[in-house]
C-alpha atoms as a PDB file:
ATOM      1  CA  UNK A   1       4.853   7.630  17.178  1.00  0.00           C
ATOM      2  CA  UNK A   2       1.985   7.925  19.275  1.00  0.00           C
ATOM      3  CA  UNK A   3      -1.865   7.351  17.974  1.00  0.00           C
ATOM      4  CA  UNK A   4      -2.243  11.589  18.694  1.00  0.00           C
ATOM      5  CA  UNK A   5       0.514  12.032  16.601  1.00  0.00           C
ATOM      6  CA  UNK A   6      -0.440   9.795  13.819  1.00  0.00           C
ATOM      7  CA  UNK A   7      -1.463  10.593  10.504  1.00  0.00           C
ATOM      8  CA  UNK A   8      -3.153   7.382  10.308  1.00  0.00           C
ATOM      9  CA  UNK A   9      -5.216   7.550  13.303  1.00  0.00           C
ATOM     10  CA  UNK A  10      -6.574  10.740  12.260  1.00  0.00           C
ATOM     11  CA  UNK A  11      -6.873  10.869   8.493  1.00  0.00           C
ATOM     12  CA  UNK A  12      -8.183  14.289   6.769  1.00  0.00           C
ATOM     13  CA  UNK A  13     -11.693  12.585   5.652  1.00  0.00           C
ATOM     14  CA  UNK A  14     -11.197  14.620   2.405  1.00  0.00           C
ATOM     15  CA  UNK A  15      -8.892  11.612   1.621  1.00  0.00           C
ATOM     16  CA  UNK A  16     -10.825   8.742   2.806  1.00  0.00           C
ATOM     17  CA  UNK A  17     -11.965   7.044   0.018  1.00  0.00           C
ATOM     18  CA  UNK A  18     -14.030   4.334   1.619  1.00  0.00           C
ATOM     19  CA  UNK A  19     -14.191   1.878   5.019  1.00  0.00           C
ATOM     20  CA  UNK A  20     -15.349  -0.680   6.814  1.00  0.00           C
ATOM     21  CA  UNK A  21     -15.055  -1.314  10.669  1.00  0.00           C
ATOM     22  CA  UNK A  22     -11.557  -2.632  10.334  1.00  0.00           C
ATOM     23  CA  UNK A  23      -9.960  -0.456   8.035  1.00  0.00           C
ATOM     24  CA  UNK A  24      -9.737   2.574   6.268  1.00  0.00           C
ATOM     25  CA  UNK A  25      -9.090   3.359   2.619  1.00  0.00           C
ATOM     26  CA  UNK A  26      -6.973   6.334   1.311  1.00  0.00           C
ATOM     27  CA  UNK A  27      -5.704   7.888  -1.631  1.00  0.00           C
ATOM     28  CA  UNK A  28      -1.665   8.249  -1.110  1.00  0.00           C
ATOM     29  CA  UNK A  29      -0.652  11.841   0.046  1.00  0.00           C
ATOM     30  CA  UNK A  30       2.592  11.364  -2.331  1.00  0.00           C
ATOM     31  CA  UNK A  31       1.112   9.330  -5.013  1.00  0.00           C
ATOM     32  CA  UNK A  32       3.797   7.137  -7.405  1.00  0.00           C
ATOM     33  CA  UNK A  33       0.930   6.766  -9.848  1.00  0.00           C
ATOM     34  CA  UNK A  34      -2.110   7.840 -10.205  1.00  0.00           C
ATOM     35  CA  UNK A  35      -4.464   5.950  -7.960  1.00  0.00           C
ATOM     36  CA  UNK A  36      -1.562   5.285  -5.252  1.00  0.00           C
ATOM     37  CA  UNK A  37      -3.606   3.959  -2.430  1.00  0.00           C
ATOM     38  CA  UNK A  38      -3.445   2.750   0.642  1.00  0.00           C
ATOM     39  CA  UNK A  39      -4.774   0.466   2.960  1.00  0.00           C
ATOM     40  CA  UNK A  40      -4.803   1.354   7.095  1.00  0.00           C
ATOM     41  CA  UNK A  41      -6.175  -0.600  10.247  1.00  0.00           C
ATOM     42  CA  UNK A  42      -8.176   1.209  12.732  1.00  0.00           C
ATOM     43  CA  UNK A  43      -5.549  -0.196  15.029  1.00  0.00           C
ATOM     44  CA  UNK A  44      -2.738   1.744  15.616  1.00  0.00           C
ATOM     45  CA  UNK A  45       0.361  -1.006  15.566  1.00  0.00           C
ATOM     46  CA  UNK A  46       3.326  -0.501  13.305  1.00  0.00           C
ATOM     47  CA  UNK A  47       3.231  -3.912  11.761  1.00  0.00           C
ATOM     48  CA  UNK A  48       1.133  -5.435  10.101  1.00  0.00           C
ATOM     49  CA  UNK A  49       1.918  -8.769  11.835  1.00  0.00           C
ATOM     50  CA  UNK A  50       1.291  -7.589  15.181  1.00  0.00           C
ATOM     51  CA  UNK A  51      -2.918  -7.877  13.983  1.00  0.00           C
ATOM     52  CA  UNK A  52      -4.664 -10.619  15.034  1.00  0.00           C
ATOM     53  CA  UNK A  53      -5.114 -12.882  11.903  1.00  0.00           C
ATOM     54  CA  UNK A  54      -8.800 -11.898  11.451  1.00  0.00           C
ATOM     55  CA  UNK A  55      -8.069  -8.696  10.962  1.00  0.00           C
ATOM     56  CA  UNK A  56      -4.631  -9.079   8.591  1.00  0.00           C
ATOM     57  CA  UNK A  57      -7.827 -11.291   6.985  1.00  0.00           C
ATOM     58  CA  UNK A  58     -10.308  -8.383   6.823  1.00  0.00           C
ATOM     59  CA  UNK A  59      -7.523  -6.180   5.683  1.00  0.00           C
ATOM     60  CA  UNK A  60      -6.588  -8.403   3.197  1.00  0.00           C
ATOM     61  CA  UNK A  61     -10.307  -8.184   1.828  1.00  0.00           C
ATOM     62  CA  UNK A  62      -9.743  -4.613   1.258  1.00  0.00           C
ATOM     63  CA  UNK A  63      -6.721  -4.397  -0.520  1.00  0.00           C
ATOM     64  CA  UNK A  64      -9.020  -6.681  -2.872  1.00  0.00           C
ATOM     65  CA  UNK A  65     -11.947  -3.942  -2.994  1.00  0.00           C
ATOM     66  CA  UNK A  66      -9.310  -1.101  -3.658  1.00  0.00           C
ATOM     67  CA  UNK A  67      -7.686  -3.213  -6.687  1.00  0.00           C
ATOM     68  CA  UNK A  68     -11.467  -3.680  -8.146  1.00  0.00           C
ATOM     69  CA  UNK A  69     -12.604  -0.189  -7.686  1.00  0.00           C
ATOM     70  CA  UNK A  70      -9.176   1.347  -8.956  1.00  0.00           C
ATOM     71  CA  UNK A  71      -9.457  -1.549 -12.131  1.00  0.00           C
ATOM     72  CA  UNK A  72     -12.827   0.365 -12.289  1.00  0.00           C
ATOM     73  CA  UNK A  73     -12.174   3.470 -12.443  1.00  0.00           C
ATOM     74  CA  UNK A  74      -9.237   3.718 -13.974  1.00  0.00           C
ATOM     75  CA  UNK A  75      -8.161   0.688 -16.037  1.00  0.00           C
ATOM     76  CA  UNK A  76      -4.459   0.080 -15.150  1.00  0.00           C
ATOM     77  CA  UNK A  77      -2.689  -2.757 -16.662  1.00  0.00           C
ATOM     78  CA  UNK A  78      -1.376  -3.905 -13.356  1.00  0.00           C
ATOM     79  CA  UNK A  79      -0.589  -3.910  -9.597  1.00  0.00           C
ATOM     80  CA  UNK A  80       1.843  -3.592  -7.302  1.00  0.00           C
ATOM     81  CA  UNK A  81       1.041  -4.302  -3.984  1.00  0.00           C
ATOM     82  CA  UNK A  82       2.746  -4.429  -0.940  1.00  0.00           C
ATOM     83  CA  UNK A  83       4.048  -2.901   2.732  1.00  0.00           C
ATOM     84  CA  UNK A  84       7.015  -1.422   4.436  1.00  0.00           C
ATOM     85  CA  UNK A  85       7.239  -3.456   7.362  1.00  0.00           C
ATOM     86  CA  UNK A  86       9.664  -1.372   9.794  1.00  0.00           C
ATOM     87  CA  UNK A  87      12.651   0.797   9.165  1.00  0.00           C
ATOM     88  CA  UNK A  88      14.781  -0.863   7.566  1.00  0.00           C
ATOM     89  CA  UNK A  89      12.370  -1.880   4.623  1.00  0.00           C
ATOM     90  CA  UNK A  90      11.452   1.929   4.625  1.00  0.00           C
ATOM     91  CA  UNK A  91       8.723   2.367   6.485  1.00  0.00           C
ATOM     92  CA  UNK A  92       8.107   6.224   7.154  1.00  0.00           C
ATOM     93  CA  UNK A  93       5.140   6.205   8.935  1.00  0.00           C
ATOM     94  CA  UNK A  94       4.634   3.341  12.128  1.00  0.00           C
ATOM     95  CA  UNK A  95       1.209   2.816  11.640  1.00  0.00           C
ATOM     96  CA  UNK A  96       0.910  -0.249   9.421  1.00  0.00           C
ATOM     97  CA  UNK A  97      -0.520   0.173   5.863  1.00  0.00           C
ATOM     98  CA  UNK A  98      -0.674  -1.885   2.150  1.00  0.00           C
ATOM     99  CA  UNK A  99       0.170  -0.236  -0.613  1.00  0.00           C
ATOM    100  CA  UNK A 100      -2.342  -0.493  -3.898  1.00  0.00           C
ATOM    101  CA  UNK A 101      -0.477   0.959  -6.652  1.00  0.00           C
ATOM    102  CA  UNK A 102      -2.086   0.642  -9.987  1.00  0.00           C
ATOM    103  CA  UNK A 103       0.572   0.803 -13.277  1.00  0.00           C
ATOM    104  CA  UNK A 104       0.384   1.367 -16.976  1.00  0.00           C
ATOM    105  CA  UNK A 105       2.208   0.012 -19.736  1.00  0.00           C
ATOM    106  CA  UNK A 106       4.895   2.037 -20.508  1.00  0.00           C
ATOM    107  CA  UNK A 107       5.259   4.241 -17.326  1.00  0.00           C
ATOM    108  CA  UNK A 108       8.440   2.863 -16.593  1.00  0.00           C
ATOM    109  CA  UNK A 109      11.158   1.889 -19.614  1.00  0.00           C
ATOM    110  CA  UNK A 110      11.382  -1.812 -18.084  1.00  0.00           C
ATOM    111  CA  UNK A 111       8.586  -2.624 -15.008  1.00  0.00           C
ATOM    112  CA  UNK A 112      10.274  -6.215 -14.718  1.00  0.00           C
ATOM    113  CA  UNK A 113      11.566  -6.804 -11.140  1.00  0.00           C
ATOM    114  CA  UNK A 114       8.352  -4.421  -9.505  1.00  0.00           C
ATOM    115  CA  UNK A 115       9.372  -4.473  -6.165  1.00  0.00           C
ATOM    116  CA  UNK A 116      12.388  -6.237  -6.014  1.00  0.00           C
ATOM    117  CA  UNK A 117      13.864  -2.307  -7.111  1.00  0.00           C
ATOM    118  CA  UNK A 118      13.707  -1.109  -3.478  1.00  0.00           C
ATOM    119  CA  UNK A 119      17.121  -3.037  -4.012  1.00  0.00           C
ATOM    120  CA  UNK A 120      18.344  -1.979  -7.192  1.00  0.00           C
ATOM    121  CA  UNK A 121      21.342  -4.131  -7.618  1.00  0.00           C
ATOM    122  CA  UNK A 122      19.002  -6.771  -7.259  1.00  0.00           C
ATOM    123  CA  UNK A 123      16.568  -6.163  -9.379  1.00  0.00           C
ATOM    124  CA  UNK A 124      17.450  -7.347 -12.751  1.00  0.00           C
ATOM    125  CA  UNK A 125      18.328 -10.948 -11.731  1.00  0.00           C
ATOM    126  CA  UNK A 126      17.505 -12.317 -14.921  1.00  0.00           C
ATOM    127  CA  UNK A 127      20.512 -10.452 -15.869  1.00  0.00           C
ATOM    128  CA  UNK A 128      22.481 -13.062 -13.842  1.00  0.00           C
ATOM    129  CA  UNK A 129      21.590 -16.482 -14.716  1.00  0.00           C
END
C-alpha cells in the first residue's frame, strides 16, 4: 500500500482526536468498544519496528496520553493494548498503528486471556495446567 493510498497518511481530520509531531491520534473507524483508539506515526512503514527507537519512544508516550484521556473521559475498568504487526497477526491496514481499547466489567462473559483470544484454542490456558 502506497502512502497515496493510505488511510493513515491521510486521515479524515473529523477523526483526529489529537497529535503531536510524531504521531497522530484517532478514534477507530470499526470501534470494538467504545473509545477504540488508535495510535499512528506520521511515517508511513508497516511495522512498528521498522521506527527508529525515538520514535517507537515518542509513540509509546502517546499510547500513554490516549489511556489517560480515555480513563478521563470515560472511566473504563481496563485496557487492552496492542498491534497487528504484519499479516499473519492480522494486520489489515500496512501502516503501523497501537491499539487503545478501553473495557468494562462485564462486556464480555469471561475477559481472562485479553489478547491471547486472537488464538482461541489458546486462550483459556489456565484450563490446562
Amino acid at each position: 500500500m502506497s502512502p497515496s493510498e493510505c488511510p493513515f497518511c491521510q486521515p479524515d481530520s473529523k477523526r483526529i482526536w489529537f497529535l503531536d509531531e510524531t504521531g497522530i491520534v484517532v478514534r477507530d473507524a470499526f470501534p470494538v468498544s467504545k473509545g477504540h483508539t488508535l495510535v499512528v506515526p506520521r511515517q508511513h512503514t508497516a511495522s512498528l519496528f521498522d521506527l527508529p527507537a525515538a520514535t517507537q519512544s515518542a509513540l509509546w508516550r502517546l499510547v500513554a496520553e490516549a489511556r489517560t484521556r480515555l480513563h478521563d473521559e470515560l472511566h473504563p475498568d481496563g485496557f487492552n493494548l496492542g498491534l497487528n504487526d504484519g499479516e499473519a497477526a492480522g494486520q489489515t491496514v500496512m501502516h503501523a498503528h497501537i491499539h487503545v481499547i478501553p473495557r468494562w466489567t462485564g462486556d464480555v462473559p469471561d475477559p481472562r486471556g485479553g489478547i491471547r483470544w486472537v488464538i482461541p484454542d489458546k486462550a483459556r490456558y489456565w484450563e490446562n495446567e
